[in-house]
Protein backbone atom coordinates (compact mmCIF):
# COMPACT_ATOMS: atom_id res chain seq x y z
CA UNK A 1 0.00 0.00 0.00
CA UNK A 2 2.92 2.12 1.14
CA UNK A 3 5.75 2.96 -1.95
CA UNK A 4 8.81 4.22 -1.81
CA UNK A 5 9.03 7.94 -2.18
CA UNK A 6 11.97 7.65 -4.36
CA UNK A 7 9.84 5.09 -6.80
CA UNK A 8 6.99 7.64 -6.52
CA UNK A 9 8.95 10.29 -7.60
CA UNK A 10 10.38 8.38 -10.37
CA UNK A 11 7.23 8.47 -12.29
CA UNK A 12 7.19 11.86 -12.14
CA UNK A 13 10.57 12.66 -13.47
CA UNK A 14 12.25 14.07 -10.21
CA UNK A 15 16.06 13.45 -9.48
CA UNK A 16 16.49 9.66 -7.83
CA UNK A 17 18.65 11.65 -5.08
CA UNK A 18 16.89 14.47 -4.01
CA UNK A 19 13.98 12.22 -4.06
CA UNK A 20 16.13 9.62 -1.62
CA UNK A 21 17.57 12.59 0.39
CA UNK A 22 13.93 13.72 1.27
CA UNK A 23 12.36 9.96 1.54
CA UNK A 24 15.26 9.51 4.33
CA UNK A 25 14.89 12.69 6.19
CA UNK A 26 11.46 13.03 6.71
CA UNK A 27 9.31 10.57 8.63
CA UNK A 28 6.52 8.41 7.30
CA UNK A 29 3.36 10.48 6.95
CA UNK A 30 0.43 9.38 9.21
CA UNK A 31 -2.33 7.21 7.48
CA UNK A 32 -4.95 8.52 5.54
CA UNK A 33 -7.95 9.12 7.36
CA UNK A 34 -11.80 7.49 6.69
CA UNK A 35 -13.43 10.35 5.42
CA UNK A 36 -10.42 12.97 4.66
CA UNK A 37 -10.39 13.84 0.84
CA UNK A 38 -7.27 13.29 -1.02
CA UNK A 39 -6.52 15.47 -4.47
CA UNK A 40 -3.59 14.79 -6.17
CA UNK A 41 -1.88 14.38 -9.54
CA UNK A 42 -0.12 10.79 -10.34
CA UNK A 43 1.20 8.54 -12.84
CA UNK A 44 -1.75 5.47 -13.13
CA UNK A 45 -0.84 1.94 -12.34
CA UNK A 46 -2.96 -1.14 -13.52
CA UNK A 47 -3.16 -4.11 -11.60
CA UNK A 48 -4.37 -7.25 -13.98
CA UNK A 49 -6.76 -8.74 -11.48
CA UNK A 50 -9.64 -10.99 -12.50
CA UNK A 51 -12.94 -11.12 -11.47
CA UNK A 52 -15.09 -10.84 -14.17
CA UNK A 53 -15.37 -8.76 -17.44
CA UNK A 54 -13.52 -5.42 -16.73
CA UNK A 55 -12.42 -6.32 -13.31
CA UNK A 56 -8.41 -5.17 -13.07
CA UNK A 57 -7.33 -2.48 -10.50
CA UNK A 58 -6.47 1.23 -11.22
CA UNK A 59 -4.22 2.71 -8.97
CA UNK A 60 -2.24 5.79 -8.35
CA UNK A 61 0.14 6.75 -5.84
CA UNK A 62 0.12 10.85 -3.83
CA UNK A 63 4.07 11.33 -3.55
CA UNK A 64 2.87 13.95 -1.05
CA UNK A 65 2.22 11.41 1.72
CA UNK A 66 3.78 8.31 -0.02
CA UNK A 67 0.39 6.74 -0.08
CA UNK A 68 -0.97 4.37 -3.36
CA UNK A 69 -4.75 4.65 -3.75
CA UNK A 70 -7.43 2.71 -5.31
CA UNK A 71 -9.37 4.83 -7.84
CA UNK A 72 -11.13 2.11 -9.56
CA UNK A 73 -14.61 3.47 -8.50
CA UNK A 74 -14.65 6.50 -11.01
CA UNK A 75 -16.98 6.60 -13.90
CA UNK A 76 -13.89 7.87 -15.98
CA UNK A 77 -11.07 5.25 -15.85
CA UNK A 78 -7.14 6.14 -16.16
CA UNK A 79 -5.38 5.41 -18.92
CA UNK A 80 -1.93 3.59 -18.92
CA UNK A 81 0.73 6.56 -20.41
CA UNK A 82 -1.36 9.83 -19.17
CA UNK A 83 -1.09 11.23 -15.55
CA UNK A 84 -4.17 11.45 -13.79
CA UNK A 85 -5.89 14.47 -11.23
CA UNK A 86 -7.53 12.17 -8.55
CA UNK A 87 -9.78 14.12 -6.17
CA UNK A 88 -11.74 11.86 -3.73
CA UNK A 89 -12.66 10.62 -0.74
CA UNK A 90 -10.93 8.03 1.75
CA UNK A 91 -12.82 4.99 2.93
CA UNK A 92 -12.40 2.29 5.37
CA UNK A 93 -13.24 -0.90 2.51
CA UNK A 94 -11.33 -3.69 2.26
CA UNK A 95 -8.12 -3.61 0.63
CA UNK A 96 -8.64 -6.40 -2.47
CA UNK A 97 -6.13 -4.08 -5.05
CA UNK A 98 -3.47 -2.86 -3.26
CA UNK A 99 -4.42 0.75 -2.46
CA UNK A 100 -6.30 2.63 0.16
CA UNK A 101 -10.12 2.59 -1.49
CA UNK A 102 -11.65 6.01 -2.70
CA UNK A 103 -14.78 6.47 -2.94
CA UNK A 104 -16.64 8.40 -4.41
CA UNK A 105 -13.86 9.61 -6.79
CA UNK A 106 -13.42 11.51 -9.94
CA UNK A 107 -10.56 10.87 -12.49
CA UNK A 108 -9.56 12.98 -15.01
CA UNK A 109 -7.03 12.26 -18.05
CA UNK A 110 -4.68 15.22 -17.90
CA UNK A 111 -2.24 16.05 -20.76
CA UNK A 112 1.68 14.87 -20.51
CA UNK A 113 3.37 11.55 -20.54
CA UNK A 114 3.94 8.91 -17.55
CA UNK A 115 5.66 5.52 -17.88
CA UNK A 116 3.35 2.68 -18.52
CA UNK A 117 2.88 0.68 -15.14
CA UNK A 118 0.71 -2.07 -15.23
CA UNK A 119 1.23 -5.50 -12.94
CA UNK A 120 0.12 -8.73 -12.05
CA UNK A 121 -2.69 -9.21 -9.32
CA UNK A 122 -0.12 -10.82 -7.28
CA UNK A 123 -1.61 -11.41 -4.15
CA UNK A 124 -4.75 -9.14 -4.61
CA UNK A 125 -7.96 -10.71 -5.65
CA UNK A 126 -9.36 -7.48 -7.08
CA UNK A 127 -13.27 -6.83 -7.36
CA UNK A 128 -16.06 -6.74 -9.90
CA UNK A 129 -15.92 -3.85 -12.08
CA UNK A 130 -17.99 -1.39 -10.47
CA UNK A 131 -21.64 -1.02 -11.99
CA UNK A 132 -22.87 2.73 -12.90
CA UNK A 133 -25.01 4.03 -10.43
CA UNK A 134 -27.73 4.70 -13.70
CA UNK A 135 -28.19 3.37 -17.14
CA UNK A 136 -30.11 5.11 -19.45
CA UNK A 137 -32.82 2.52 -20.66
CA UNK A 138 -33.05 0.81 -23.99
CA UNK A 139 -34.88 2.68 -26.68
CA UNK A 140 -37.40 0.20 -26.44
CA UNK A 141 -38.72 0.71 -23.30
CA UNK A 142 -41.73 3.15 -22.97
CA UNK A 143 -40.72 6.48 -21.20
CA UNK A 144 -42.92 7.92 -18.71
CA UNK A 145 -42.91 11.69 -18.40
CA UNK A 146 -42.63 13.58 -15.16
CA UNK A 147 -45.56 14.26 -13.33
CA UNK A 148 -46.57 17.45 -12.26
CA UNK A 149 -46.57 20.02 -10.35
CA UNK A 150 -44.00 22.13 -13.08
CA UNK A 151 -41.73 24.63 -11.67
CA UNK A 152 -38.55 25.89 -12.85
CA UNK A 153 -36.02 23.31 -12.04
CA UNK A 154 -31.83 22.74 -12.77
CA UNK A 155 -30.35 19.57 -13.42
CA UNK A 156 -26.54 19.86 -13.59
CA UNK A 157 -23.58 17.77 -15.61
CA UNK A 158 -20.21 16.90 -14.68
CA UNK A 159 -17.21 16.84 -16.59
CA UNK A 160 -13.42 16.32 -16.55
CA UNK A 161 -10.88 18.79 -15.46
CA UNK A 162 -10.38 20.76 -18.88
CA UNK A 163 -12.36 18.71 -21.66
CA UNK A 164 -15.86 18.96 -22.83
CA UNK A 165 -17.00 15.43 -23.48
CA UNK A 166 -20.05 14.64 -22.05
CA UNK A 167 -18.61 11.64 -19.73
CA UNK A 168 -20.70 8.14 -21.05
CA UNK A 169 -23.26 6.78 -18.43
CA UNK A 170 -23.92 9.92 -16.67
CA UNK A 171 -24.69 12.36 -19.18
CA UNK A 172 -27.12 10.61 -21.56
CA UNK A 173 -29.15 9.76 -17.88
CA UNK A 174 -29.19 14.03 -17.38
CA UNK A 175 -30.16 14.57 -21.02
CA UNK A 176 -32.75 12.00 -20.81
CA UNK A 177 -34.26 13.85 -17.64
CA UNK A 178 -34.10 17.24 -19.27
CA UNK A 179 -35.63 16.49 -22.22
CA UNK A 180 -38.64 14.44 -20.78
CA UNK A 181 -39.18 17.22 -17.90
CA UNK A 182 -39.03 20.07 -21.16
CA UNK A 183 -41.91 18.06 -22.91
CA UNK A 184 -44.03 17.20 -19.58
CA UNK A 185 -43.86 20.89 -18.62
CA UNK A 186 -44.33 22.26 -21.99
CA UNK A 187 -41.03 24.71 -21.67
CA UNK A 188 -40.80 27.85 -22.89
CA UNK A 189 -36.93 28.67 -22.33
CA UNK A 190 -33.77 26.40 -20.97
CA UNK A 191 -30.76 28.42 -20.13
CA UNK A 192 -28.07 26.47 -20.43
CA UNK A 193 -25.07 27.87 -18.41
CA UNK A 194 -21.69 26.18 -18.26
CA UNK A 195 -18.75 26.72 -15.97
CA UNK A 196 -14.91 26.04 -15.75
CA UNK A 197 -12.58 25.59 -12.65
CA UNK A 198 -10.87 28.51 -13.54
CA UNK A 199 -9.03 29.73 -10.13
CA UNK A 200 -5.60 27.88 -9.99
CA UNK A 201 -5.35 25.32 -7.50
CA UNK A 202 -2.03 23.74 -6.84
CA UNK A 203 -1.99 20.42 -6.47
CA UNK A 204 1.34 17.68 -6.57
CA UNK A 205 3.35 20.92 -7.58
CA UNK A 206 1.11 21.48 -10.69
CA UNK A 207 -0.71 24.52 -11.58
CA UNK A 208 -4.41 22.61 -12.35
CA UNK A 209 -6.98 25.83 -13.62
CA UNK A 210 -9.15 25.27 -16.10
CA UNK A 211 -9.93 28.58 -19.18
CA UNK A 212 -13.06 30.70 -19.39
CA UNK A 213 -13.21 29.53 -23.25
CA UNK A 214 -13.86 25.84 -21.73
CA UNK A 215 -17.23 26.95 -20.01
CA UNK A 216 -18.49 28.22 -23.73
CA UNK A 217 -17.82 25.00 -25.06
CA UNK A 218 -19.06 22.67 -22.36
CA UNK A 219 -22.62 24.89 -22.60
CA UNK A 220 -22.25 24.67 -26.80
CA UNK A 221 -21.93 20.56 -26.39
CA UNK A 222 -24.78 20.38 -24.18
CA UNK A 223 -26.72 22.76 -26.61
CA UNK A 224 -26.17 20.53 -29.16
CA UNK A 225 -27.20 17.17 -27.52
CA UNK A 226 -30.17 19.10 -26.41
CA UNK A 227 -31.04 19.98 -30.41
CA UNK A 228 -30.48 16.38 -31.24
CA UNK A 229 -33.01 15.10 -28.80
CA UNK A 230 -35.98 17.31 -30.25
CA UNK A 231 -35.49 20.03 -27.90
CA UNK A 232 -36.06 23.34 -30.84
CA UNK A 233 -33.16 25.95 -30.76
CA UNK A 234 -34.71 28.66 -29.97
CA UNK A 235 -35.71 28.05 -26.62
CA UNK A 236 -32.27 27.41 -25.45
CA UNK A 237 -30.54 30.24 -24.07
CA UNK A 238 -26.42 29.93 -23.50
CA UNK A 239 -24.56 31.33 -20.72
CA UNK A 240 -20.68 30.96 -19.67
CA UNK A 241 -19.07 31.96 -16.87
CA UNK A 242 -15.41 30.72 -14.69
CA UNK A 243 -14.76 30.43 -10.90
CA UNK A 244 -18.50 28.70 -9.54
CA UNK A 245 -19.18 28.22 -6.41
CA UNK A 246 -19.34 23.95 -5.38
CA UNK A 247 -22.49 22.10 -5.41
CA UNK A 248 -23.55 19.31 -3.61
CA UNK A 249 -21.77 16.90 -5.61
CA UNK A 250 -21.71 13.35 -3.57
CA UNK A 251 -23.11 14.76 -0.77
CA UNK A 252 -20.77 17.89 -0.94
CA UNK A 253 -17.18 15.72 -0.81
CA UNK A 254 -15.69 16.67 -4.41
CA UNK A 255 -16.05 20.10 -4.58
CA UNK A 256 -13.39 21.16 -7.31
CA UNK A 257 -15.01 18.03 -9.26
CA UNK A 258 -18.39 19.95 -8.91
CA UNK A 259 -17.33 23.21 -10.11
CA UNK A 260 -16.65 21.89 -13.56
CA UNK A 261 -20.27 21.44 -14.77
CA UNK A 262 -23.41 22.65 -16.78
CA UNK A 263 -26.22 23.58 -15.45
CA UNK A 264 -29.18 23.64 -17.38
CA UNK A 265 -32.30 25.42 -16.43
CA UNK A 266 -35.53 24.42 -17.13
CA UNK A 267 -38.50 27.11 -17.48
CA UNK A 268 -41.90 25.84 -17.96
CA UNK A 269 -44.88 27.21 -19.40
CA UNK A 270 -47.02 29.65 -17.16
CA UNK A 271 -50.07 27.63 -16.11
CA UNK A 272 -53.14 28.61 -17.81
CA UNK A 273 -54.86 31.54 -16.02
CA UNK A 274 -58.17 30.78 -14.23
């Protein structure tokens, strides 16, 4: 669970001596705490356990406290090659990869180069790839709209730190909502606003800050999905703007994952007058 510092820094490209001068001078950091939230930028590791269809390990290690974590949970997985920002939250679940468990947990792909790290299971038995909280149904199965009462009403979407893909098994769900609760309330405007982490947060000796332009183009992608769904253009109504305020995102525990978002607001027709 515990890694060298040296090997830690490795990955990152540091010198192998400063890296041992500091590993032997300072003492082990305490454990993470159940609970604490952990944010930090690392080189991924895959572990090739099997359980089941998609059932290996991703792992990544926070030099900062020497600590390898699981980060298997998050609907984005790591990719072998690409650093990673991790930002989530420390549990008390059984060790079955190697690495403290996070969870909840967001992973984004960040630009840049890592060396490829992937390993046996050794020991580790792994788990079941995680299921996604919500699927969006097949197109065969009736929808249902919303029932009343109608009152203006935001549903929000998450994305990476600085891309504008609408992340697969969470957005399509959102869309799905929108667009039903549009139709059941007989809409006469959405505003679609979208937001970027834009105030620069240091985080494993990286500058991580997202640009204003990225909030234009997250609100542009969701205008589009919108169109393509049967939603007409000219009720949607685009907004941009950088440094939001956190949302309740898992219960309030991620909230530089929740500032990087759409929100899209729903306005529905005025009930009919008495």
């Amino acid at each position: 669970m515990r890694l060298s510092y040296a090997l830690c820094a490795i990955s990152f490209g540091l010198p192998l001596s400063a890296a041992s001068a500091q590993e032997a001078a300072s003492p082990p950091p305490p454990p993470a705490a159940s609970g604490e939230t952990r944010t930090f930028v690392a080189c991924p590791l895959y572990r090739d356990t099997d359980m089941g269809r998609k059932s290996g390990c991703w792992l990544g290690t926070d030099v900062a406290n020497r600590t390898r974590y699981d980060v298997t949970w998050a609907p984005i997985k790591p990719q072998v090659g690409k650093p990673i920002l991790v930002e989530g939250v420390v549990t008390a679940e059984a060790d079955t990869c190697g690495g403290v468990v996070l969870k909840p947990v967001r992973v984004s792909v960040l630009e840049g180069t890592c060396p490829v790290l992937q390993v046996a299971a050794e020991e580790f038995t792994g788990r079941p790839s995680p299921p996604p909280v919500e699927v969006l149904a097949p197109a065969s199965v009736p929808r249902e709209l919303p029932p009343p009462p109608y009152e203006k009403r935001d549903f929000s979407i998450y994305f990476e730190f600085g891309r504008d893909f609408l992340i697969y098994q969470h957005s399509e769900v959102a869309l799905e909502r929108i667009q039903l609760y549009t139709k059941a309330s007989q809409a006469t405007q959405l505003i679609v606003h979208g937001y970027a982490a834009t105030e620069p947060q240091l985080v494993s000796r990286r500058r991580i800050a997202e640009t204003l332009a990225l909030a234009e183009t997250r609100a542009k992608m969701v205008q589009e999905a919108l169109v393509r769904m049967g939603v007409p253009l000219d009720r949607l109504t685009l907004e941009w703007s950088g440094a939001p305020a956190p949302t309740d995102l898992e219960g309030g525990k991620l909230p530089e994952s929740s500032k990087r978002r759409v929100v899209v607001t729903v306005v529905p027709a005025a009930p009919p007058q008495p």
